[in-house]
PDB file of N, CA and C in Angstrom:
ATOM      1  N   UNK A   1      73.584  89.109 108.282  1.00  0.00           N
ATOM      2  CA  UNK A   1      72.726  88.066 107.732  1.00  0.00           C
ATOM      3  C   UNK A   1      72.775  86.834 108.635  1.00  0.00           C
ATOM      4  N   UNK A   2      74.515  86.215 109.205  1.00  0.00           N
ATOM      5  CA  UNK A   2      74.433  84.971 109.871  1.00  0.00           C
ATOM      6  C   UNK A   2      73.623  85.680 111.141  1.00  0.00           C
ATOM      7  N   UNK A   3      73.260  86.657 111.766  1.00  0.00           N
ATOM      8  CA  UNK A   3      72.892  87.343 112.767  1.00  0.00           C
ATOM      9  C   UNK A   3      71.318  86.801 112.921  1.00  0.00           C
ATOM     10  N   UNK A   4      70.555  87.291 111.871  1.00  0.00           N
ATOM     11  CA  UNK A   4      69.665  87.284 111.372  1.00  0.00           C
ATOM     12  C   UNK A   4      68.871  86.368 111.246  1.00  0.00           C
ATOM     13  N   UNK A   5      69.595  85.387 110.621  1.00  0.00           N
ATOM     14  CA  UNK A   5      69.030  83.932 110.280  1.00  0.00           C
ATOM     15  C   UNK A   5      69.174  82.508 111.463  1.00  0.00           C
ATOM     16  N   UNK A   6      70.192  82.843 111.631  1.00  0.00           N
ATOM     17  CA  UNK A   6      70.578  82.291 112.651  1.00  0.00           C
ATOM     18  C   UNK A   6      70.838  82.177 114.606  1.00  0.00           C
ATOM     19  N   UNK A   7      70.837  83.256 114.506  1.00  0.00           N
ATOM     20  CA  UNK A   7      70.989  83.859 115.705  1.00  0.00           C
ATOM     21  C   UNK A   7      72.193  84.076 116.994  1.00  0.00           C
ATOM     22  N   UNK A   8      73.305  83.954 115.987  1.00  0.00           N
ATOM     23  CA  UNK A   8      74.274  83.815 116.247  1.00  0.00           C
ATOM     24  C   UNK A   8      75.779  84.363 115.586  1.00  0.00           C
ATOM     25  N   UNK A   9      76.861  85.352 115.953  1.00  0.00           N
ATOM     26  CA  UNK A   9      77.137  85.445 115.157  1.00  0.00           C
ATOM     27  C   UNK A   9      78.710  84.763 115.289  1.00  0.00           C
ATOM     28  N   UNK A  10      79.295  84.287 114.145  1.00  0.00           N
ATOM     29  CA  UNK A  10      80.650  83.499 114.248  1.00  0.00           C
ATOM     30  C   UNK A  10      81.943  84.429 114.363  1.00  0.00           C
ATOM     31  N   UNK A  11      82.349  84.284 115.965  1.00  0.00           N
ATOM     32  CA  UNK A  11      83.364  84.753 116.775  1.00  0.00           C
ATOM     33  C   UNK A  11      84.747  84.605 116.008  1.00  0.00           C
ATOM     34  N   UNK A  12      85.047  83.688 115.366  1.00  0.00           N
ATOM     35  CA  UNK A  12      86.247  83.001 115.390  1.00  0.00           C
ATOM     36  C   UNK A  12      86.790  82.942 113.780  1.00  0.00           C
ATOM     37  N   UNK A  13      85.486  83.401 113.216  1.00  0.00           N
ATOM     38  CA  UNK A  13      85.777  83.599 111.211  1.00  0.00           C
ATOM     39  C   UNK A  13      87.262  84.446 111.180  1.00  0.00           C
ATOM     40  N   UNK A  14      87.726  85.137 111.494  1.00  0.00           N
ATOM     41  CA  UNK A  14      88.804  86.025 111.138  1.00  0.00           C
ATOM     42  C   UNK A  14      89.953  85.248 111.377  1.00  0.00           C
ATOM     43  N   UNK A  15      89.824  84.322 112.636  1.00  0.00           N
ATOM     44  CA  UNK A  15      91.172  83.429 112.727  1.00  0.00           C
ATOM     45  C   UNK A  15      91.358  82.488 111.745  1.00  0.00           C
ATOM     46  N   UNK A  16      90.285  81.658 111.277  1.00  0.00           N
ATOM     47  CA  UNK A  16      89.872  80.414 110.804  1.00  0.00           C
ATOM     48  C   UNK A  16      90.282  81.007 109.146  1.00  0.00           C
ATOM     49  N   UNK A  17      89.960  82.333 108.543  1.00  0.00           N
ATOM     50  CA  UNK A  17      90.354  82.786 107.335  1.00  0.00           C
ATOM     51  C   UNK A  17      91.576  82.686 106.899  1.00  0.00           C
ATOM     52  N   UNK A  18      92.363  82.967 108.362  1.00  0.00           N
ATOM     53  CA  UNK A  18      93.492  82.945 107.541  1.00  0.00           C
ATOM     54  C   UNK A  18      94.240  81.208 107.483  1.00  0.00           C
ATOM     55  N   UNK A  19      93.878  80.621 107.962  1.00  0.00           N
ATOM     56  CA  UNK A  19      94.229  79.128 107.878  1.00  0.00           C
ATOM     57  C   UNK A  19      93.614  78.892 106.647  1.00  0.00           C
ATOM     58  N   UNK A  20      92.247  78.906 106.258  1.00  0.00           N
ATOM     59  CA  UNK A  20      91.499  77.909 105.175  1.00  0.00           C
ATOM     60  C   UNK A  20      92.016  78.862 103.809  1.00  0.00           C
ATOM     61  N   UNK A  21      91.880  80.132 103.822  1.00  0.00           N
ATOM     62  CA  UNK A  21      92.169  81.010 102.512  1.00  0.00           C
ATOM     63  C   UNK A  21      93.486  80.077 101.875  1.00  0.00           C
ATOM     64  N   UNK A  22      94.425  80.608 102.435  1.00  0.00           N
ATOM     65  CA  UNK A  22      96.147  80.182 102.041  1.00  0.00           C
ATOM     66  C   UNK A  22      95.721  78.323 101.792  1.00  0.00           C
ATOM     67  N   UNK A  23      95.521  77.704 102.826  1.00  0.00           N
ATOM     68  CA  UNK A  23      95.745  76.136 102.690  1.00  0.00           C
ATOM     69  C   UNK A  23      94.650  75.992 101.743  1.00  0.00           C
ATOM     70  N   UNK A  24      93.464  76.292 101.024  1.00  0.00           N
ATOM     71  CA  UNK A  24      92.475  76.015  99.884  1.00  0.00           C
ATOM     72  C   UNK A  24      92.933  75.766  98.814  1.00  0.00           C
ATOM     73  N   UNK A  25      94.030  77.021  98.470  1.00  0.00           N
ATOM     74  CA  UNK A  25      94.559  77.618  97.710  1.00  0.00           C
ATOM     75  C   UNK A  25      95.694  76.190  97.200  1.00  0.00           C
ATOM     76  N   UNK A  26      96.528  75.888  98.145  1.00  0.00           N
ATOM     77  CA  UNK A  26      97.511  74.442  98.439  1.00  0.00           C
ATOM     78  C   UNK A  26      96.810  73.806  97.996  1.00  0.00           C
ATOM     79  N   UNK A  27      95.485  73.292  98.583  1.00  0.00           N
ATOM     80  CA  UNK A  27      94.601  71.632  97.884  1.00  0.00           C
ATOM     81  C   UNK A  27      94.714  71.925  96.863  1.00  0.00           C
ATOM     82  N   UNK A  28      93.703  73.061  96.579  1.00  0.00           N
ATOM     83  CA  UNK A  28      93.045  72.896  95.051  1.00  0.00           C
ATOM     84  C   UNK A  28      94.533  72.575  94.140  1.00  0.00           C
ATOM     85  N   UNK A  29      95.602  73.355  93.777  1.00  0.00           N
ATOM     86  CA  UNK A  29      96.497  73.205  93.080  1.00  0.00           C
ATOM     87  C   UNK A  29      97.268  71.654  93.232  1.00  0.00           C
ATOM     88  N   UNK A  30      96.635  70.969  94.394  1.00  0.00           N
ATOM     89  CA  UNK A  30      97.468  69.523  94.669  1.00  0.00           C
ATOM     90  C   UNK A  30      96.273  68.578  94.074  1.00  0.00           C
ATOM     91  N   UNK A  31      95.170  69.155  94.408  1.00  0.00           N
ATOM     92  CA  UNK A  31      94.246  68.180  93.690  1.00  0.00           C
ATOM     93  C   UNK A  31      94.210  68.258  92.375  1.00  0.00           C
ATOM     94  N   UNK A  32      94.669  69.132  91.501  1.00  0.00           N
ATOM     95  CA  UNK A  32      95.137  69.471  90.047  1.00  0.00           C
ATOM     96  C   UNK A  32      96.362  68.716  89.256  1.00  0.00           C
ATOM     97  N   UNK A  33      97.169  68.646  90.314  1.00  0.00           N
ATOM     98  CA  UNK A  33      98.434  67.860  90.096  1.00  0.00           C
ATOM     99  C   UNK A  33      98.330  66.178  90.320  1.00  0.00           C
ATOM    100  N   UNK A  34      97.400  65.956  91.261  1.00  0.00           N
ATOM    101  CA  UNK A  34      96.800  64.495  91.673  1.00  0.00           C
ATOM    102  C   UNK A  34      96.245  64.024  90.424  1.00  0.00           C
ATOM    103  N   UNK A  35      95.457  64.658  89.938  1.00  0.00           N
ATOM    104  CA  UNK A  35      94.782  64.085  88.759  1.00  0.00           C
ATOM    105  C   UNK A  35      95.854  63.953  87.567  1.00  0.00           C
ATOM    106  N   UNK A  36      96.559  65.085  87.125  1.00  0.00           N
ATOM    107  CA  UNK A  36      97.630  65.079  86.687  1.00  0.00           C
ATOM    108  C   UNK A  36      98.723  63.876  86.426  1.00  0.00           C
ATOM    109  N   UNK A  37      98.756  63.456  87.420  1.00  0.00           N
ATOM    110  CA  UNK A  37      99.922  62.454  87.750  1.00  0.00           C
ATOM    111  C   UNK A  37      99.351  61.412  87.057  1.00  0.00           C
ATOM    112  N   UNK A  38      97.783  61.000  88.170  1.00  0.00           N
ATOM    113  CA  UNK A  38      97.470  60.160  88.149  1.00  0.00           C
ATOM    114  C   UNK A  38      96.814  59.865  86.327  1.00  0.00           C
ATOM    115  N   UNK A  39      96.658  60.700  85.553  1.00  0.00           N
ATOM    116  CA  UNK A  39      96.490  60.480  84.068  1.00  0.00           C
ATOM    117  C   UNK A  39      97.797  60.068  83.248  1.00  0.00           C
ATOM    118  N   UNK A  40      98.822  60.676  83.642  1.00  0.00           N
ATOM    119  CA  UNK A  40     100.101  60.099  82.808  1.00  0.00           C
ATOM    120  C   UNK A  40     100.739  59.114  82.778  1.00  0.00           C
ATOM    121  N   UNK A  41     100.200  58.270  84.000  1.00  0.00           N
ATOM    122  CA  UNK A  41     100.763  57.049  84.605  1.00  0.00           C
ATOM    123  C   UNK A  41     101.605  57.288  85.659  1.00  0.00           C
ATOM    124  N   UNK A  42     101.955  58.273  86.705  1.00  0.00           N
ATOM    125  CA  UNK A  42     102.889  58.374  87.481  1.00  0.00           C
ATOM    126  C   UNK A  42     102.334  57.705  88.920  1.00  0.00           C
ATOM    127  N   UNK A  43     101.945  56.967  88.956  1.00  0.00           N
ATOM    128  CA  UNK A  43     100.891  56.438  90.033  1.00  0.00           C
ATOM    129  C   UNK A  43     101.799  56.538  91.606  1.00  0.00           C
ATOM    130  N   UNK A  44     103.057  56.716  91.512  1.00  0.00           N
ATOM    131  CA  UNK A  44     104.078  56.187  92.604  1.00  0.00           C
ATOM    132  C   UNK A  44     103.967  57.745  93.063  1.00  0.00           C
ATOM    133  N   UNK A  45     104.209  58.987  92.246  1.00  0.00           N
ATOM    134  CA  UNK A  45     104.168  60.226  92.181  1.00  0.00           C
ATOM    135  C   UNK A  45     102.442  60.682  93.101  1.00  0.00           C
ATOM    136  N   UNK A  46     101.377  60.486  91.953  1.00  0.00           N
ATOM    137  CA  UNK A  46     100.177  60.381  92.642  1.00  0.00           C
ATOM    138  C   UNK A  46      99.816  59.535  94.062  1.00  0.00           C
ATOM    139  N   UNK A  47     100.274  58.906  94.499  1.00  0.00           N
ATOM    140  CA  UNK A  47     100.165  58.322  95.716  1.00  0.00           C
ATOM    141  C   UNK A  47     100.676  59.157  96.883  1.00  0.00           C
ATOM    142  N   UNK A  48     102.065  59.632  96.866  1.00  0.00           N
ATOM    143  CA  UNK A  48     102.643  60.745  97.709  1.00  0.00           C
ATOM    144  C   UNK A  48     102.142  61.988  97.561  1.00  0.00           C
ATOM    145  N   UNK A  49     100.978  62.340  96.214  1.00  0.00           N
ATOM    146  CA  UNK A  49     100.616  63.937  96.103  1.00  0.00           C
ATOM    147  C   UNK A  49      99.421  63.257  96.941  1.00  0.00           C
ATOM    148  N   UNK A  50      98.352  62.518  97.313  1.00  0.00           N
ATOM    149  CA  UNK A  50      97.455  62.099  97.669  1.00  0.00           C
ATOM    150  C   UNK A  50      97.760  61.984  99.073  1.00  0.00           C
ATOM    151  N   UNK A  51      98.722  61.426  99.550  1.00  0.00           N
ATOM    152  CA  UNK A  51      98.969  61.424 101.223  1.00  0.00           C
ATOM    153  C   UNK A  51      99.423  62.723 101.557  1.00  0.00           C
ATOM    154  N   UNK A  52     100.225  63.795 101.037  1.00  0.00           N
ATOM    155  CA  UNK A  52     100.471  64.897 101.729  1.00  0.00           C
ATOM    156  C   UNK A  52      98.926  65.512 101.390  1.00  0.00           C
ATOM    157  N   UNK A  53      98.402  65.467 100.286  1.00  0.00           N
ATOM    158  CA  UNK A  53      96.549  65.970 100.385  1.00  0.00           C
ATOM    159  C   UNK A  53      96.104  65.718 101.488  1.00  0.00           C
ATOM    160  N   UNK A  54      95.857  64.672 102.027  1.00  0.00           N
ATOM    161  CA  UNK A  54      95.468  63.949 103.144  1.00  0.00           C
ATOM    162  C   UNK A  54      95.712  64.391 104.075  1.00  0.00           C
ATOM    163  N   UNK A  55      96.876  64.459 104.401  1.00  0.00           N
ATOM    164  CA  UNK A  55      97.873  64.984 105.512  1.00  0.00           C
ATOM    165  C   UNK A  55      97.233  66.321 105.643  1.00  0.00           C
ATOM    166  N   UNK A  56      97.243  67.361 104.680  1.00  0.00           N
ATOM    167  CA  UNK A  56      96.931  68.868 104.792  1.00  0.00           C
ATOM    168  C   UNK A  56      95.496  69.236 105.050  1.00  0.00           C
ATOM    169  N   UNK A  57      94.568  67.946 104.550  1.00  0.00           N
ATOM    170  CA  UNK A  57      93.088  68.191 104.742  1.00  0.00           C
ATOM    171  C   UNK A  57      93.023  67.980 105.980  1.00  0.00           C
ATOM    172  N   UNK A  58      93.759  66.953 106.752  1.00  0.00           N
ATOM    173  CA  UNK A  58      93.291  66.610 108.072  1.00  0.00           C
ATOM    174  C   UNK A  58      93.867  67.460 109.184  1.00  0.00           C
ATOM    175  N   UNK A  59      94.879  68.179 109.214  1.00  0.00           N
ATOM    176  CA  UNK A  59      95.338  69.079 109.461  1.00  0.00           C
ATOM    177  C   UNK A  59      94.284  70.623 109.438  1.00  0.00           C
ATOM    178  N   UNK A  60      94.125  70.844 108.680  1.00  0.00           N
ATOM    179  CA  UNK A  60      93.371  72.414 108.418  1.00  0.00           C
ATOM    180  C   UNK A  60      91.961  71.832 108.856  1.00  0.00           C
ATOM    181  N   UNK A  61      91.395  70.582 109.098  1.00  0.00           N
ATOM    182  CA  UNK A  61      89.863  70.502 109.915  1.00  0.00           C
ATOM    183  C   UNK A  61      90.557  70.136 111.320  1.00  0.00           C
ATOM    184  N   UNK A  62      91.837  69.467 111.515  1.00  0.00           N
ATOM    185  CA  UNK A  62      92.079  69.824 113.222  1.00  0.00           C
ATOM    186  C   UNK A  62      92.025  71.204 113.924  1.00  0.00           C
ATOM    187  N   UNK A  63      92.812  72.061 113.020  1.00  0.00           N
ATOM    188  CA  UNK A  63      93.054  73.139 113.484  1.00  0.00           C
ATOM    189  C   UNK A  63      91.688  74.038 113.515  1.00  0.00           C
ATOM    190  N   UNK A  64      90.399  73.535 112.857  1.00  0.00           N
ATOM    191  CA  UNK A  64      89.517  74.603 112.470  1.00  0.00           C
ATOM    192  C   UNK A  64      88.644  73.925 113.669  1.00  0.00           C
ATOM    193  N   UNK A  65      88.863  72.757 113.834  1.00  0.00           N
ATOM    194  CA  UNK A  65      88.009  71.955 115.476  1.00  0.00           C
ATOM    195  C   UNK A  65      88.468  72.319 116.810  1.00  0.00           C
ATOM    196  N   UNK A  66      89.873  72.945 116.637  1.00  0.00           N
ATOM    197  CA  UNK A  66      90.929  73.528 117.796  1.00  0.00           C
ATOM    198  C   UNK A  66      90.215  75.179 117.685  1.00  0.00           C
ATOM    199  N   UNK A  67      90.288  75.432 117.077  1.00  0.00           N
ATOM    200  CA  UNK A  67      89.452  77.283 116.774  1.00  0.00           C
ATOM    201  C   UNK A  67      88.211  77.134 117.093  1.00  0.00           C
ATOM    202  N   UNK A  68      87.313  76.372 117.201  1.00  0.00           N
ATOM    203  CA  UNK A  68      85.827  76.419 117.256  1.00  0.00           C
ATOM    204  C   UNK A  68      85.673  76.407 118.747  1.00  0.00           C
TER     205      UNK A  68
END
């Protein structure tokens, strides 16, 4: 289909899977706990789940700009 439509097909999906699958998996459950925190009042807690978020998002788009 990306063949098709596009005219091109993406070389590098099989490497890039296994980085984004596993680390998605990490956010989503940190962005669950972020909100979490941040509803009970743990704001000191939510601040450090928010910078290692940070940390891991910017990380897994370096590495996916290093693969491309």
């Amino acid at each position: 289909i990306s063949l098709y439509y596009f005219h091109q097909f993406p070389t590098y999906f099989f490497l890039s899977n296994f980085i984004v699958i596993p680390l998605s998996g990490v956010l989503l459950q940190g962005g669950i706990l972020l909100f979490i925190f941040e509803l009970i009042g743990l704001e000191w807690l939510a601040f450090a789940t928010g910078w290692v978020l940070n940390w891991l998002i910017f990380s897994m788009n370096y590495l996916l700009g290093v693969l491309k």
